[in-house]
C-alpha atoms as a PDB file:
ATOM      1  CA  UNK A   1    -178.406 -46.682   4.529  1.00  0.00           C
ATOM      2  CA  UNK A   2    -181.180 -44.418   6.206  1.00  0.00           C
ATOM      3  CA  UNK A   3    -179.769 -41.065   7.723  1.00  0.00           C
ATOM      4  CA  UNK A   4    -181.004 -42.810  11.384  1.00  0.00           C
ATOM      5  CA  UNK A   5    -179.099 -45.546  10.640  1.00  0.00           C
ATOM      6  CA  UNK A   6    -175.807 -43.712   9.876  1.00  0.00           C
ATOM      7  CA  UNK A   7    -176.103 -41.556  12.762  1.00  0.00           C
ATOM      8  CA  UNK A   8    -176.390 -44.937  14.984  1.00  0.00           C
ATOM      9  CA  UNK A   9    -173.530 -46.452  13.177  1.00  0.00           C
ATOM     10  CA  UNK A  10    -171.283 -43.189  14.420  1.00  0.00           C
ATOM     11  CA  UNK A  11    -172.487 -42.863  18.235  1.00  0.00           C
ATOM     12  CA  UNK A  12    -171.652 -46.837  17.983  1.00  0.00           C
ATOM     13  CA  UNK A  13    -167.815 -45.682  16.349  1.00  0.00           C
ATOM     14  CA  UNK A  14    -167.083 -42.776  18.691  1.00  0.00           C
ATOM     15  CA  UNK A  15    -168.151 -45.041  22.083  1.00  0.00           C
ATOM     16  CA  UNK A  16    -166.152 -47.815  20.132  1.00  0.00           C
ATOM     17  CA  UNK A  17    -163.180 -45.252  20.281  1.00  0.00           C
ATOM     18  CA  UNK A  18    -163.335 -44.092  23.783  1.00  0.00           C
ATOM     19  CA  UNK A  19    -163.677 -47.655  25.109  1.00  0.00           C
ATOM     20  CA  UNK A  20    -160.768 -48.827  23.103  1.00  0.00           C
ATOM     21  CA  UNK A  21    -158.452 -45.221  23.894  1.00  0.00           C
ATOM     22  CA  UNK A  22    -159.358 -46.256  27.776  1.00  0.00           C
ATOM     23  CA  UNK A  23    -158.730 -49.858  27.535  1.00  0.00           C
ATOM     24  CA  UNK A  24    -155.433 -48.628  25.909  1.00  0.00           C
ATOM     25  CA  UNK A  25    -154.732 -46.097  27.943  1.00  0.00           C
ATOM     26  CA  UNK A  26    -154.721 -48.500  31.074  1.00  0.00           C
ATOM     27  CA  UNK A  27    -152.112 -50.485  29.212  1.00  0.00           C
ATOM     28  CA  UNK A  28    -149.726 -47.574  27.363  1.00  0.00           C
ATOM     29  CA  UNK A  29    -146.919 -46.365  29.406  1.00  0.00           C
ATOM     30  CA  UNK A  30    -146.712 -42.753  29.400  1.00  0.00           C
ATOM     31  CA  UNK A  31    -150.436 -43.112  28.995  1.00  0.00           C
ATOM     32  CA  UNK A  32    -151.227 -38.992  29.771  1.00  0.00           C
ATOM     33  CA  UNK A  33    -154.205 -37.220  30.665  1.00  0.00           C
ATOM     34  CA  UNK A  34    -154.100 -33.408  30.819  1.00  0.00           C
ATOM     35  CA  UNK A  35    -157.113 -31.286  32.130  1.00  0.00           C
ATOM     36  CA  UNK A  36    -157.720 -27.696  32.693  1.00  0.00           C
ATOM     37  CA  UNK A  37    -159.144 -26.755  36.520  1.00  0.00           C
ATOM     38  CA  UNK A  38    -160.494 -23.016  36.843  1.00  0.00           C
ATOM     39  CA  UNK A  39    -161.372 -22.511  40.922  1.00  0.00           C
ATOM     40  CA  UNK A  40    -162.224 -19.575  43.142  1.00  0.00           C
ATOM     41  CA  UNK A  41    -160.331 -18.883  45.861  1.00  0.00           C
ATOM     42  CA  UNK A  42    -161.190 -20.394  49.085  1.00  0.00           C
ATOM     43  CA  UNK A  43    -162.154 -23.455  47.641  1.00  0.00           C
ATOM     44  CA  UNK A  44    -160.795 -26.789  47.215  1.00  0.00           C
ATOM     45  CA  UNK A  45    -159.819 -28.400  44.663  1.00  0.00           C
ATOM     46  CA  UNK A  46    -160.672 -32.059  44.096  1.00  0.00           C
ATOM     47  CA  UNK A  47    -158.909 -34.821  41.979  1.00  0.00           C
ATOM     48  CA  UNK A  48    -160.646 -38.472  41.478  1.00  0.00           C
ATOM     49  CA  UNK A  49    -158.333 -40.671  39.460  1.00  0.00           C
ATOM     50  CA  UNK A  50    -159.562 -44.061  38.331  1.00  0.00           C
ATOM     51  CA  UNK A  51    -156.922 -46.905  40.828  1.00  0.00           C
ATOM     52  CA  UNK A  52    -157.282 -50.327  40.868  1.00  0.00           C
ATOM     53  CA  UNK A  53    -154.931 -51.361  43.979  1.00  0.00           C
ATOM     54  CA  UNK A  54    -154.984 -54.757  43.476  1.00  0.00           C
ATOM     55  CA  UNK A  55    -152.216 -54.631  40.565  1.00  0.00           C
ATOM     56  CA  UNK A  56    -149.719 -52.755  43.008  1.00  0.00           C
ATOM     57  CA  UNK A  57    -150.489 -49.454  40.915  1.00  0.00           C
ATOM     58  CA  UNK A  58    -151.067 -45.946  43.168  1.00  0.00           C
ATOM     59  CA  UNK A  59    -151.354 -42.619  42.131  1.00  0.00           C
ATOM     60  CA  UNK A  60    -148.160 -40.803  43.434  1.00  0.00           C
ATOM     61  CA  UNK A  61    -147.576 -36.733  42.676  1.00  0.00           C
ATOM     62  CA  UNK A  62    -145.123 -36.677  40.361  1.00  0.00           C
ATOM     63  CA  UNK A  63    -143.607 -33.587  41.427  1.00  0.00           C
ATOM     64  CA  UNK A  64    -144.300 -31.155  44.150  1.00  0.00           C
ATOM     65  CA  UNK A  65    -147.410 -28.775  44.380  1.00  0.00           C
ATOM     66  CA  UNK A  66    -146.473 -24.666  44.447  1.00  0.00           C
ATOM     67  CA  UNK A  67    -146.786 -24.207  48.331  1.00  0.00           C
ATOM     68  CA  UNK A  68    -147.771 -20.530  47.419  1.00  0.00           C
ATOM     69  CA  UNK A  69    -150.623 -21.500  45.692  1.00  0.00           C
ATOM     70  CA  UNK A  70    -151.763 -25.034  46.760  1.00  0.00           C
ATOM     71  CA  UNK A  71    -151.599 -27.430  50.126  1.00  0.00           C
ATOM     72  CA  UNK A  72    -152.791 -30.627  50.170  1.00  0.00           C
ATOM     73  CA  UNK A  73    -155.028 -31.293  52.255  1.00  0.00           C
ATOM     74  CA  UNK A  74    -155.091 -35.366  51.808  1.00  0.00           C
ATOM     75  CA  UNK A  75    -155.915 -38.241  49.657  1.00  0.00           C
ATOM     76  CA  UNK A  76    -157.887 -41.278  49.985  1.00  0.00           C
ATOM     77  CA  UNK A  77    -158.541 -44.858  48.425  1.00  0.00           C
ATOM     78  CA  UNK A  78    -161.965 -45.445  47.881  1.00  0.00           C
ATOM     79  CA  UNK A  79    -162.933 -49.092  47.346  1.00  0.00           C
ATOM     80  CA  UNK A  80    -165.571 -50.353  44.281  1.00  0.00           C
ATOM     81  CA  UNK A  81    -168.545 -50.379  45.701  1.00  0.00           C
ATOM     82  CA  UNK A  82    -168.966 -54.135  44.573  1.00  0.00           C
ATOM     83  CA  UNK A  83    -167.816 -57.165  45.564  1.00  0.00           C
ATOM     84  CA  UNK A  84    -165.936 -58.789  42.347  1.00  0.00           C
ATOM     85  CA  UNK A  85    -162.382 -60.092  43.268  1.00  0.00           C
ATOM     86  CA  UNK A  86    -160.099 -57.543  41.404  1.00  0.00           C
ATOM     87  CA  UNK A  87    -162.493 -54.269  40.833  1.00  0.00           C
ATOM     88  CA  UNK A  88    -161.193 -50.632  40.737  1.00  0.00           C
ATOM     89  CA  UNK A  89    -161.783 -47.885  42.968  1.00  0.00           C
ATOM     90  CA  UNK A  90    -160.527 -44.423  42.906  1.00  0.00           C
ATOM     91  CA  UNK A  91    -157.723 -42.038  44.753  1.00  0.00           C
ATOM     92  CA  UNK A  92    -159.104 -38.735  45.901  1.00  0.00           C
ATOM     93  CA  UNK A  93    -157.013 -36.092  46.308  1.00  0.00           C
ATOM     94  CA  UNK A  94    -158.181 -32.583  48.146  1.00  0.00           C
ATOM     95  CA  UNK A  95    -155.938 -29.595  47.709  1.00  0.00           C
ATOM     96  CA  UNK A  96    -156.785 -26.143  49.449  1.00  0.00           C
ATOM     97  CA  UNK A  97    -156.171 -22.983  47.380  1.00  0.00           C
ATOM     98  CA  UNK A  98    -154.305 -20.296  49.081  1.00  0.00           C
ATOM     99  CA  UNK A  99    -153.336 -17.846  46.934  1.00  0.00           C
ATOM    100  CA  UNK A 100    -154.606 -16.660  43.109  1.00  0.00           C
ATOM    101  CA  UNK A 101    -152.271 -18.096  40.270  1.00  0.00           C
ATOM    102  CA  UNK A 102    -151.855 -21.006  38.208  1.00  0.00           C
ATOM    103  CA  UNK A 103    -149.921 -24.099  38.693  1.00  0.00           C
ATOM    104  CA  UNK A 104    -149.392 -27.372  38.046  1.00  0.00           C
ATOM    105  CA  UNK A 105    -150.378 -30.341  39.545  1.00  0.00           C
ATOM    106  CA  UNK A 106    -149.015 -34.064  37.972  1.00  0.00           C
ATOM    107  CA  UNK A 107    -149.562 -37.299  38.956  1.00  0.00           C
ATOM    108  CA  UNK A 108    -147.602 -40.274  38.372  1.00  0.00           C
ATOM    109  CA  UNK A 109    -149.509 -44.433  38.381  1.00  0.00           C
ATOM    110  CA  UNK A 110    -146.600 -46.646  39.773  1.00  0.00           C
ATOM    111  CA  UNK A 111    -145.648 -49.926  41.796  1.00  0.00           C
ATOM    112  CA  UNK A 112    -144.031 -48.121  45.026  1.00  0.00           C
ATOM    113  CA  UNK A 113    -141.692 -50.997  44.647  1.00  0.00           C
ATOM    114  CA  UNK A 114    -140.622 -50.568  41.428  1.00  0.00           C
ATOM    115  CA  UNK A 115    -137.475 -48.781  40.175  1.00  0.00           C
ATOM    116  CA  UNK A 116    -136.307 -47.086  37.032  1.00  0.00           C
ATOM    117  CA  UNK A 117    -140.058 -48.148  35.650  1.00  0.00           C
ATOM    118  CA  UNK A 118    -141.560 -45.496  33.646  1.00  0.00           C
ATOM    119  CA  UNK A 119    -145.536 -45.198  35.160  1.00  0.00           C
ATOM    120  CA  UNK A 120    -148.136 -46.922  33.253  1.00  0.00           C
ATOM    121  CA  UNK A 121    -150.471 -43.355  33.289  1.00  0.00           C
ATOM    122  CA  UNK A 122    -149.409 -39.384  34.085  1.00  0.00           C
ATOM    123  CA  UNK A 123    -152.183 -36.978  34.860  1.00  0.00           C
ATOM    124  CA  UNK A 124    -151.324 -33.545  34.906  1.00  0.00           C
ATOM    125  CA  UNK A 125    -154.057 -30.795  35.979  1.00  0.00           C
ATOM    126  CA  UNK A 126    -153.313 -26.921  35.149  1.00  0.00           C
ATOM    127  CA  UNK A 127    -155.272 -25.436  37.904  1.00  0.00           C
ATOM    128  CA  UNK A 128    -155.755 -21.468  37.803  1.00  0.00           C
ATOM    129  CA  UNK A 129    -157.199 -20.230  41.256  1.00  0.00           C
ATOM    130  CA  UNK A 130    -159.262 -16.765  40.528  1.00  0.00           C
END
């Protein structure tokens, strides 16, 4: 096998690996995604998360934001921008820093309705304001 060829065959594996950790992902309860947000202050900071609200699923904080350091400003649905029955969209979420610090913002993916259900996804975002 050529040296192009190999190097094909692993960009092919590693896309192969994402697809399938997403496509799992969607489907693993306590599915978690953990990212690191470093912000001035006076900024905002902005969360898109990946929602498809035609399965019932919604991104819902999971706990609280530090009122010291964050506010939320709001959040938003924003619809595929297609027309197949069933598509995804996204939840934006704006938060305002107010003070330097780091906290914690987490994010739960849940049926409103449902009870006792662990969520099918977490996100959790350390955010340090400088």
């Amino acid at each position: 096998m050529s040296i192009k060829q190999s190097a094909i065959n692993h960009i092919l594996l590693f896309i192969a690996g994402v697809a399938l950790f997403i496509i799992g992902c969607s489907q693993r309860p306590q599915c978690r995604i953990n990212t690191v947000i470093g912000i001035n202050l006076g900024e905002n900071v902005v969360i898109s998360l990946g929602s498809n609200r035609t399965t019932g699923y919604q991104w819902q904080l999971a706990s609280p934001v530090d009122k010291n350091i964050l506010e939320l400003v709001g959040s938003e649905y924003i619809t595929p921008k297609t027309q197949l029955v069933g598509a995804g969209g996204k939840e934006v979420w704006t938060f305002k820093t107010l003070a330097r610090g780091k906290t914690i913002i987490s994010f739960k993916y849940v049926r409103l309705w449902e009870k006792g259900v662990l969520p099918v996804q977490t996100a959790t975002f350390t955010v340090i304001v400088k």
